[in-house]
N, C-alpha and C. Protein backbone atom coordinates (compact mmCIF):
# COMPACT_ATOMS: atom_id res chain seq x y z
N UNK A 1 0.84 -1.18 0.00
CA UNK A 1 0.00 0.00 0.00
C UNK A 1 0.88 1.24 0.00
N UNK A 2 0.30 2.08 -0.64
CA UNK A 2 1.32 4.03 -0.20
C UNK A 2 0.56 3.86 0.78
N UNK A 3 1.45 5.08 0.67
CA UNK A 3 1.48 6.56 1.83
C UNK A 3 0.45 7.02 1.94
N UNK A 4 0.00 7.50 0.93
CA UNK A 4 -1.21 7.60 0.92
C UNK A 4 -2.74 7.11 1.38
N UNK A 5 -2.45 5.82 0.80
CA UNK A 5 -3.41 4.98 1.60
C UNK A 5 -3.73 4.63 2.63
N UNK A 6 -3.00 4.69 2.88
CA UNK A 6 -2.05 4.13 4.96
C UNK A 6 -2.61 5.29 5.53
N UNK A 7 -2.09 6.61 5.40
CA UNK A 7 -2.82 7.76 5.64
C UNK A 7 -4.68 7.87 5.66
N UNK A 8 -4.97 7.69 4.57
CA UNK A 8 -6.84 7.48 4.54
C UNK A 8 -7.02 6.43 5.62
N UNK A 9 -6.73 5.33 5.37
CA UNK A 9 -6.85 4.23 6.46
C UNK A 9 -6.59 4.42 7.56
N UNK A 10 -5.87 5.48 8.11
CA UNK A 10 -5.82 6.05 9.38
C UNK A 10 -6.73 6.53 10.12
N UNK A 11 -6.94 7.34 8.89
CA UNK A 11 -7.67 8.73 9.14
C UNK A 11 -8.88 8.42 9.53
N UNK A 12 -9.56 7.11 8.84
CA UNK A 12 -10.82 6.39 8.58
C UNK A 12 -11.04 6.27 10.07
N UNK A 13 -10.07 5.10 10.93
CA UNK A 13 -9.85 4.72 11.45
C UNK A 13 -9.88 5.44 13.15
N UNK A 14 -9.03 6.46 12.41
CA UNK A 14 -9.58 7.68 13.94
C UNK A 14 -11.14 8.04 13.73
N UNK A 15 -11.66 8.41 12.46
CA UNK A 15 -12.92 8.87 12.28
C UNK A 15 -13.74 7.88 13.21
N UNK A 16 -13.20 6.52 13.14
CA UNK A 16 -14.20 5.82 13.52
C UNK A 16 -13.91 5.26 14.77
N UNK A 17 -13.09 6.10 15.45
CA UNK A 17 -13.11 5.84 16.85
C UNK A 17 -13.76 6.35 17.47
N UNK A 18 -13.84 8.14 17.04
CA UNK A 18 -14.73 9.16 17.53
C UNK A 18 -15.83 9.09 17.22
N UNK A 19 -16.31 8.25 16.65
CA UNK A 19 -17.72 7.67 16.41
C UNK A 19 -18.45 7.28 17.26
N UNK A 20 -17.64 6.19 17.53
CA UNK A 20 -17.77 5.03 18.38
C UNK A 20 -18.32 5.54 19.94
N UNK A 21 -17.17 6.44 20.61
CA UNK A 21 -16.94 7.39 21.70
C UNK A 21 -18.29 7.65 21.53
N UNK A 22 -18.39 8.79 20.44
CA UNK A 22 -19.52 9.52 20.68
C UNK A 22 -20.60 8.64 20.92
N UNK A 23 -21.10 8.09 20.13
CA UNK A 23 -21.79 6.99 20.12
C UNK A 23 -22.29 6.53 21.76
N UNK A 24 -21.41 5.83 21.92
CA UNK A 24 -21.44 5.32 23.27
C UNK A 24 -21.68 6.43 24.58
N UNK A 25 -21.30 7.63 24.56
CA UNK A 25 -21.70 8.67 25.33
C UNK A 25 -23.01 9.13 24.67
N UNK A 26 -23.92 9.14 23.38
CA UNK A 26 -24.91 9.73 23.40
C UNK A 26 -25.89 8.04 23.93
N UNK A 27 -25.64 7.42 23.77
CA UNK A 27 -26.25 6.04 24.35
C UNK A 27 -26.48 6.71 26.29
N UNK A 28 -25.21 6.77 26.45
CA UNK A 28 -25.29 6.78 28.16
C UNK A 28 -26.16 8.48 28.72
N UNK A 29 -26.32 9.24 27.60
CA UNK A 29 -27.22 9.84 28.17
C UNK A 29 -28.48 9.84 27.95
N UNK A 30 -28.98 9.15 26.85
CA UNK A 30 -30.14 8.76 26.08
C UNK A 30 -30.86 7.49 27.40
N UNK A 31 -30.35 7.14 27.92
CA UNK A 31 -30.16 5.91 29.07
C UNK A 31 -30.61 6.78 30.38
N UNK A 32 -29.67 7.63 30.66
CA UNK A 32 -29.80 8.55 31.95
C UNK A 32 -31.39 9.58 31.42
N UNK A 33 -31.42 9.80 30.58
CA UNK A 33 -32.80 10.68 30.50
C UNK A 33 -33.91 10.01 30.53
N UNK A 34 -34.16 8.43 29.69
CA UNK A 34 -34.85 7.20 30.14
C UNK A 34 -35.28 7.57 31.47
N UNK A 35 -34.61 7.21 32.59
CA UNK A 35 -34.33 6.63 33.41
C UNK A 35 -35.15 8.04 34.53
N UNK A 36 -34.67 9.21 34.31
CA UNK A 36 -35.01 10.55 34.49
C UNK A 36 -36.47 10.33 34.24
N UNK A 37 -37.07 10.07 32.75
CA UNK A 37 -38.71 10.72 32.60
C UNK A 37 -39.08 9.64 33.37
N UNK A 38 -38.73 8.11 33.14
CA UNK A 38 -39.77 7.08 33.82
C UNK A 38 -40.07 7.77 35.27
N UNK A 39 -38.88 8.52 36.17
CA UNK A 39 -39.44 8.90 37.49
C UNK A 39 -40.13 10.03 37.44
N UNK A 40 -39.31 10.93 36.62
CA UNK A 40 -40.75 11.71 36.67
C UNK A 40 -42.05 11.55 36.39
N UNK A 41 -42.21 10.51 35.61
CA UNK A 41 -44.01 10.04 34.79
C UNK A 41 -44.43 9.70 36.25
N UNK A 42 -43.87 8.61 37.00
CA UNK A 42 -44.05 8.39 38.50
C UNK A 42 -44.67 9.46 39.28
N UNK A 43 -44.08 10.39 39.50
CA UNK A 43 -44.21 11.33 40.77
C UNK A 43 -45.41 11.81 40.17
N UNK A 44 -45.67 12.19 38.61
CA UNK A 44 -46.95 13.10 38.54
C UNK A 44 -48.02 12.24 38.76
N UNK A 45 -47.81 10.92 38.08
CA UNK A 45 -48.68 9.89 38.61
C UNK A 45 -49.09 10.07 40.08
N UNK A 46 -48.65 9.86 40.57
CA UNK A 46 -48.43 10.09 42.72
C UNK A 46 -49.17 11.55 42.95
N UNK A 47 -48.68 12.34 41.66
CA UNK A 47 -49.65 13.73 42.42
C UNK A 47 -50.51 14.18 42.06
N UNK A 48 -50.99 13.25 40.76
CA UNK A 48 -51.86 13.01 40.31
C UNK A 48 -53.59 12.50 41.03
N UNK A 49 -52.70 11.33 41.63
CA UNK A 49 -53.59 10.60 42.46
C UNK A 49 -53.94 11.24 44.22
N UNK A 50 -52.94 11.73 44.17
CA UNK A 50 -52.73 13.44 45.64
C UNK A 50 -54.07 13.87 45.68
N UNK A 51 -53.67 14.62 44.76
CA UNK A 51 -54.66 15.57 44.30
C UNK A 51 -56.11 15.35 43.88
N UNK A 52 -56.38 14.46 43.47
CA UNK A 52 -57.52 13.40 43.25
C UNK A 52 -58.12 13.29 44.47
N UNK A 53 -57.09 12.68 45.56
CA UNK A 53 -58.06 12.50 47.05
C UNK A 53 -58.01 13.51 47.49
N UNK A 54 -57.49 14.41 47.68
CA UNK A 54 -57.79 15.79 48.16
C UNK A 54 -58.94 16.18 47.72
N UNK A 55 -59.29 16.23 46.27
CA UNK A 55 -60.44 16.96 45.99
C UNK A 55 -61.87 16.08 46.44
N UNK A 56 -61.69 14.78 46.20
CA UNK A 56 -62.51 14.12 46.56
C UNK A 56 -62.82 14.55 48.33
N UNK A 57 -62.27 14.52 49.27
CA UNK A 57 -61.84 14.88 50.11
C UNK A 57 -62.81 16.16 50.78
N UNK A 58 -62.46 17.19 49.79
CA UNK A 58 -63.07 18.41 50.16
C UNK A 58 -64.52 18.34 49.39
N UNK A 59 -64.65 17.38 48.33
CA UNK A 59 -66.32 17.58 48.45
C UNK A 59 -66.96 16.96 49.55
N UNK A 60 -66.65 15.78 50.12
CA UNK A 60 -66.71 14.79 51.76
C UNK A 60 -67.23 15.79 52.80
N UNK A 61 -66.42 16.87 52.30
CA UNK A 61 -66.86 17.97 53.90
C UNK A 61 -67.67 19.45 53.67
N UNK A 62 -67.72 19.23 52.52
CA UNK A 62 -69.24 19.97 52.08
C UNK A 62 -68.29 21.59 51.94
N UNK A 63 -67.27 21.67 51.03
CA UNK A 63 -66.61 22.82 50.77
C UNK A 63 -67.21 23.50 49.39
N UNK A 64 -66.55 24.52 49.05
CA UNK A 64 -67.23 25.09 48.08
C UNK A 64 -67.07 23.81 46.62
N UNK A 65 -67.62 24.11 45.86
CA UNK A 65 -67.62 23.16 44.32
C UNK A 65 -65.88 23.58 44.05
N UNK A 66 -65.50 22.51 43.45
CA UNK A 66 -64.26 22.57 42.98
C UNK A 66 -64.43 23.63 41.73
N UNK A 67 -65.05 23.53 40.72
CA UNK A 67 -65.44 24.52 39.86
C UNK A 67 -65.90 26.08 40.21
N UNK A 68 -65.94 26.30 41.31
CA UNK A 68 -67.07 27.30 42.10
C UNK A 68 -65.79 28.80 41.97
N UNK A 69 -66.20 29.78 40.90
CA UNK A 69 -65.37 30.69 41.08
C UNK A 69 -65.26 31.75 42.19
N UNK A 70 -63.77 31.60 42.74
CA UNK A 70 -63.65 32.82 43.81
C UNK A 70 -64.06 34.16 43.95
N UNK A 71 -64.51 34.64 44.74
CA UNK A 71 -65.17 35.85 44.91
C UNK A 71 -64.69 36.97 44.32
N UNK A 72 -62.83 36.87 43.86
CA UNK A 72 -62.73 38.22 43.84
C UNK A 72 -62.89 38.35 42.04
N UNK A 73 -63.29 37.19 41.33
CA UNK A 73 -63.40 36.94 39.81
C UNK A 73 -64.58 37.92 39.41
């Protein structure tokens, strides 16, 4: 082979290391953000369901309508 070639084949070669790298670091944050929404989907779930018995809650004790606009509207 040249010089030349040897050279491209290098070059290729680094190209495709930094690929790789990258690669593998956009994996590990693509992974970490996964990992991030599933808990967040969780918690709203949780305050979701909060908030649910709360309101349920305050119709139980005979409070104003959840819909019921405040006085100063």
């Amino acid at each position: 082979m040249s010089s030349d070639t040897d050279q491209a084949v290098a070059d290729l070669q680094t190209q495709l290391a930094f690929q790789e790298d990258t690669l593998a670091a956009l994996n590990d944050a693509v992974t970490t953000q996964q990992h991030a929404i599933l808990l967040l989907q969780e918690e709203v779930a949780l305050l979701k369901s909060r908030l649910r018995e709360q309101g349920e809650a305050l119709a139980q004790m005979g409070d104003a309508p959840a819909d019921e606009r405040p006085p100063h509207y």
